[in-house]
Protein backbone atom coordinates (compact mmCIF):
# COMPACT_ATOMS: atom_id res chain seq x y z
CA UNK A 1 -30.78 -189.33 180.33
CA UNK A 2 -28.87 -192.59 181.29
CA UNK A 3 -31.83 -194.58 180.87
CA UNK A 4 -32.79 -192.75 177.43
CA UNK A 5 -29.33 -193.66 175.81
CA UNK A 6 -29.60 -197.26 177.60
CA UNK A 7 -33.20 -198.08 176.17
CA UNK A 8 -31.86 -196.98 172.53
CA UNK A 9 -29.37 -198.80 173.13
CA UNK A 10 -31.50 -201.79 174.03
CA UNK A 11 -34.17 -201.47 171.42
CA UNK A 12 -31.80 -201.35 168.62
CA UNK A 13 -30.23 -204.63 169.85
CA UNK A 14 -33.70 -206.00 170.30
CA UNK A 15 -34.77 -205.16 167.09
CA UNK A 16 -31.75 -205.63 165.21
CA UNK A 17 -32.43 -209.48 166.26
CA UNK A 18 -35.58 -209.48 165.57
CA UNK A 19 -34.90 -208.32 161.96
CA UNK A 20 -31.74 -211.65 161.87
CA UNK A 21 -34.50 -214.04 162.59
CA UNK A 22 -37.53 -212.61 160.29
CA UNK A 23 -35.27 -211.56 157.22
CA UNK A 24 -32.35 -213.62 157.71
CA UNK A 25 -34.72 -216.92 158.67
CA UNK A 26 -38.10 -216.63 158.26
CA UNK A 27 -38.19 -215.00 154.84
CA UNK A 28 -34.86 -216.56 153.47
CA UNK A 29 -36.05 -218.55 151.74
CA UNK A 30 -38.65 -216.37 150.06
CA UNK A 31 -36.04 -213.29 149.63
CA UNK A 32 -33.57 -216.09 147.44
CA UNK A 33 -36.94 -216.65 145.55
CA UNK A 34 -37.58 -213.31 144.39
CA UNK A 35 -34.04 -212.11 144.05
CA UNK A 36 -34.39 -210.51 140.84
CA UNK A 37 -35.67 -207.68 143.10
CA UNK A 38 -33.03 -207.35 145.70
CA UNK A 39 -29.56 -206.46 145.43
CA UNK A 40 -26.96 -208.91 145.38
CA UNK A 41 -25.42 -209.49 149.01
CA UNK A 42 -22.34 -208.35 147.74
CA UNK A 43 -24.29 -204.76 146.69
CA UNK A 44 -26.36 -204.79 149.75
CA UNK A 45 -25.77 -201.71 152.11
CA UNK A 46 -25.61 -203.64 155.37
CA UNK A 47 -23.94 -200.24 157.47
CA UNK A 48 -26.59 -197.85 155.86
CA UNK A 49 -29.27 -201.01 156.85
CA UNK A 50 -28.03 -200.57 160.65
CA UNK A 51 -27.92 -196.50 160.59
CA UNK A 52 -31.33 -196.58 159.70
CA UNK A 53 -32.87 -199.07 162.18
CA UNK A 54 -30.43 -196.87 165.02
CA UNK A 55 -32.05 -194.03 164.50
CA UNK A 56 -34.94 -195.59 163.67
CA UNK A 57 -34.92 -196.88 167.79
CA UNK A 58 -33.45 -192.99 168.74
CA UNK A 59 -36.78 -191.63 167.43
CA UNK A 60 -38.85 -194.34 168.77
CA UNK A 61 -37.87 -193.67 172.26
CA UNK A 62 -37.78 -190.30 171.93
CA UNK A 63 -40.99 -190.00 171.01
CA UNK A 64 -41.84 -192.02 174.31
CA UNK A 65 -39.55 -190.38 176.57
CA UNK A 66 -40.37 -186.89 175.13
CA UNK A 67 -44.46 -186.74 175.12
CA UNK A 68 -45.36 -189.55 177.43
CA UNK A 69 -46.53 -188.44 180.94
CA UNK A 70 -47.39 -191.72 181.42
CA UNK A 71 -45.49 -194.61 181.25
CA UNK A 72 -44.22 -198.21 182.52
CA UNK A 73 -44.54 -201.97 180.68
CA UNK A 74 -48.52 -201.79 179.60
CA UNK A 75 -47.78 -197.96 178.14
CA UNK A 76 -44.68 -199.02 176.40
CA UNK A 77 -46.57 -202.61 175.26
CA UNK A 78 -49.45 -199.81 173.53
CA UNK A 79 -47.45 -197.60 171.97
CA UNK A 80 -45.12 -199.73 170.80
CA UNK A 81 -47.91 -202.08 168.95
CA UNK A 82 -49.58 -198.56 167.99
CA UNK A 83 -46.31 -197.60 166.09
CA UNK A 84 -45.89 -201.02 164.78
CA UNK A 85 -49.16 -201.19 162.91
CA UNK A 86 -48.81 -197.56 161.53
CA UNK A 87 -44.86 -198.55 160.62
CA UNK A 88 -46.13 -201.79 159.31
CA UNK A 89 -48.99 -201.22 157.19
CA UNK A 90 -46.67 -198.89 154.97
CA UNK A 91 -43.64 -201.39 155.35
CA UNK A 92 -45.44 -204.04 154.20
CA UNK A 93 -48.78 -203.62 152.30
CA UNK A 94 -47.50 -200.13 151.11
CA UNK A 95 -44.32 -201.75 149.48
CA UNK A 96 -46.81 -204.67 148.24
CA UNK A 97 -48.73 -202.07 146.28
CA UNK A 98 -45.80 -200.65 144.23
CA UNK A 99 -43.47 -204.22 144.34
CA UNK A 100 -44.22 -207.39 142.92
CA UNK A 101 -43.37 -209.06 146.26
CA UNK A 102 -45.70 -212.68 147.22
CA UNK A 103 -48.81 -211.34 149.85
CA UNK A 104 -47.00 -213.64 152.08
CA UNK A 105 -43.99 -211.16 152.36
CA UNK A 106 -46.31 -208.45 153.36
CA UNK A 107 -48.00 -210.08 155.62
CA UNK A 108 -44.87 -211.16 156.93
CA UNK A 109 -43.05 -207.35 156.94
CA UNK A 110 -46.59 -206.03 158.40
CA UNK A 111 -46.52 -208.74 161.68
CA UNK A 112 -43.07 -208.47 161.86
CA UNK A 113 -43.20 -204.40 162.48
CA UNK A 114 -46.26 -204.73 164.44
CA UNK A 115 -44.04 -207.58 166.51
CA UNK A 116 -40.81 -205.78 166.84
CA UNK A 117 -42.11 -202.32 167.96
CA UNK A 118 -44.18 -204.11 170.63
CA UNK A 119 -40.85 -205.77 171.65
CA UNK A 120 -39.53 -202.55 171.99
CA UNK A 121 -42.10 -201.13 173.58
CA UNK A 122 -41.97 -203.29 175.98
CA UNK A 123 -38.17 -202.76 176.90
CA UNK A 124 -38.86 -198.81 176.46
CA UNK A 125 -41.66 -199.17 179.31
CA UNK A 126 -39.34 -201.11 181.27
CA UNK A 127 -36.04 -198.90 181.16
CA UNK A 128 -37.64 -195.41 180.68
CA UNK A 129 -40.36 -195.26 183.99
CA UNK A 130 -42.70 -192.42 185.60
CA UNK A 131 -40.36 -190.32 187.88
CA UNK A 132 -41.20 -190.62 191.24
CA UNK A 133 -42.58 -187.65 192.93
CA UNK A 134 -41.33 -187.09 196.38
């Protein structure tokens, strides 16, 4: 259970970097170019934005620890970039299709998923191992 709570723990640090440098520096510029879509940063709701990637990283390594037999790095690296493309695809061509955002934006949201949940699966497959039989 230790390592559970420590690898959501982990994740959610991980990821919540992850999203600093893609929306915060990567996209700036194109965010303060389209900003008749976005809230103003004094509207924005930054503590709802960090509930939702937290339990966003609870489910992802539940799912993991919950149904994987197997596991370690290589599992972790799979179903991490598994989740990412299925997480990403909607995140960023299925807000694309309904939002007047550039392609680049969506490309960048889709990568960016697909990157980030292989980041984290990599630190799930590290923290959360096979048990070893005696």
């Amino acid at each position: 259970m230790k390592r559970v709570i420590f690898a959501v723990i982990t994740v959610f640090v991980g990821w919540s970097v992850i999203d600093f440098v893609i929306h915060g520096m990567i996209l700036g510029l194109s965010y303060a170019a389209t900003a008749s879509l976005w809230r103003p940063m004094s509207e924005m709701k930054t503590g709802l934005m960090t509930v939702t990637v937290f339990i966003a990283a609870i489910t992802f390594v539940l799912i993991y620890s919950l149904f994987f037999s197997r596991r370690g790095i290589w599992i972790g690296l799979q179903y991490g970039l598994l989740f990412g493309v299925g997480a990403g695809v909607s995140m960023g061509y299925g807000s694309y299709s309904v939002m007047p955002i550039p392609s680049h934006m969506a490309f960048a949201w889709f990568l960016g998923s697909v990157f980030k949940a292989g980041v984290g699966g990599v630190i799930l497959g590290a923290i959360v191992r096979e048990q070893k039989t005696a």
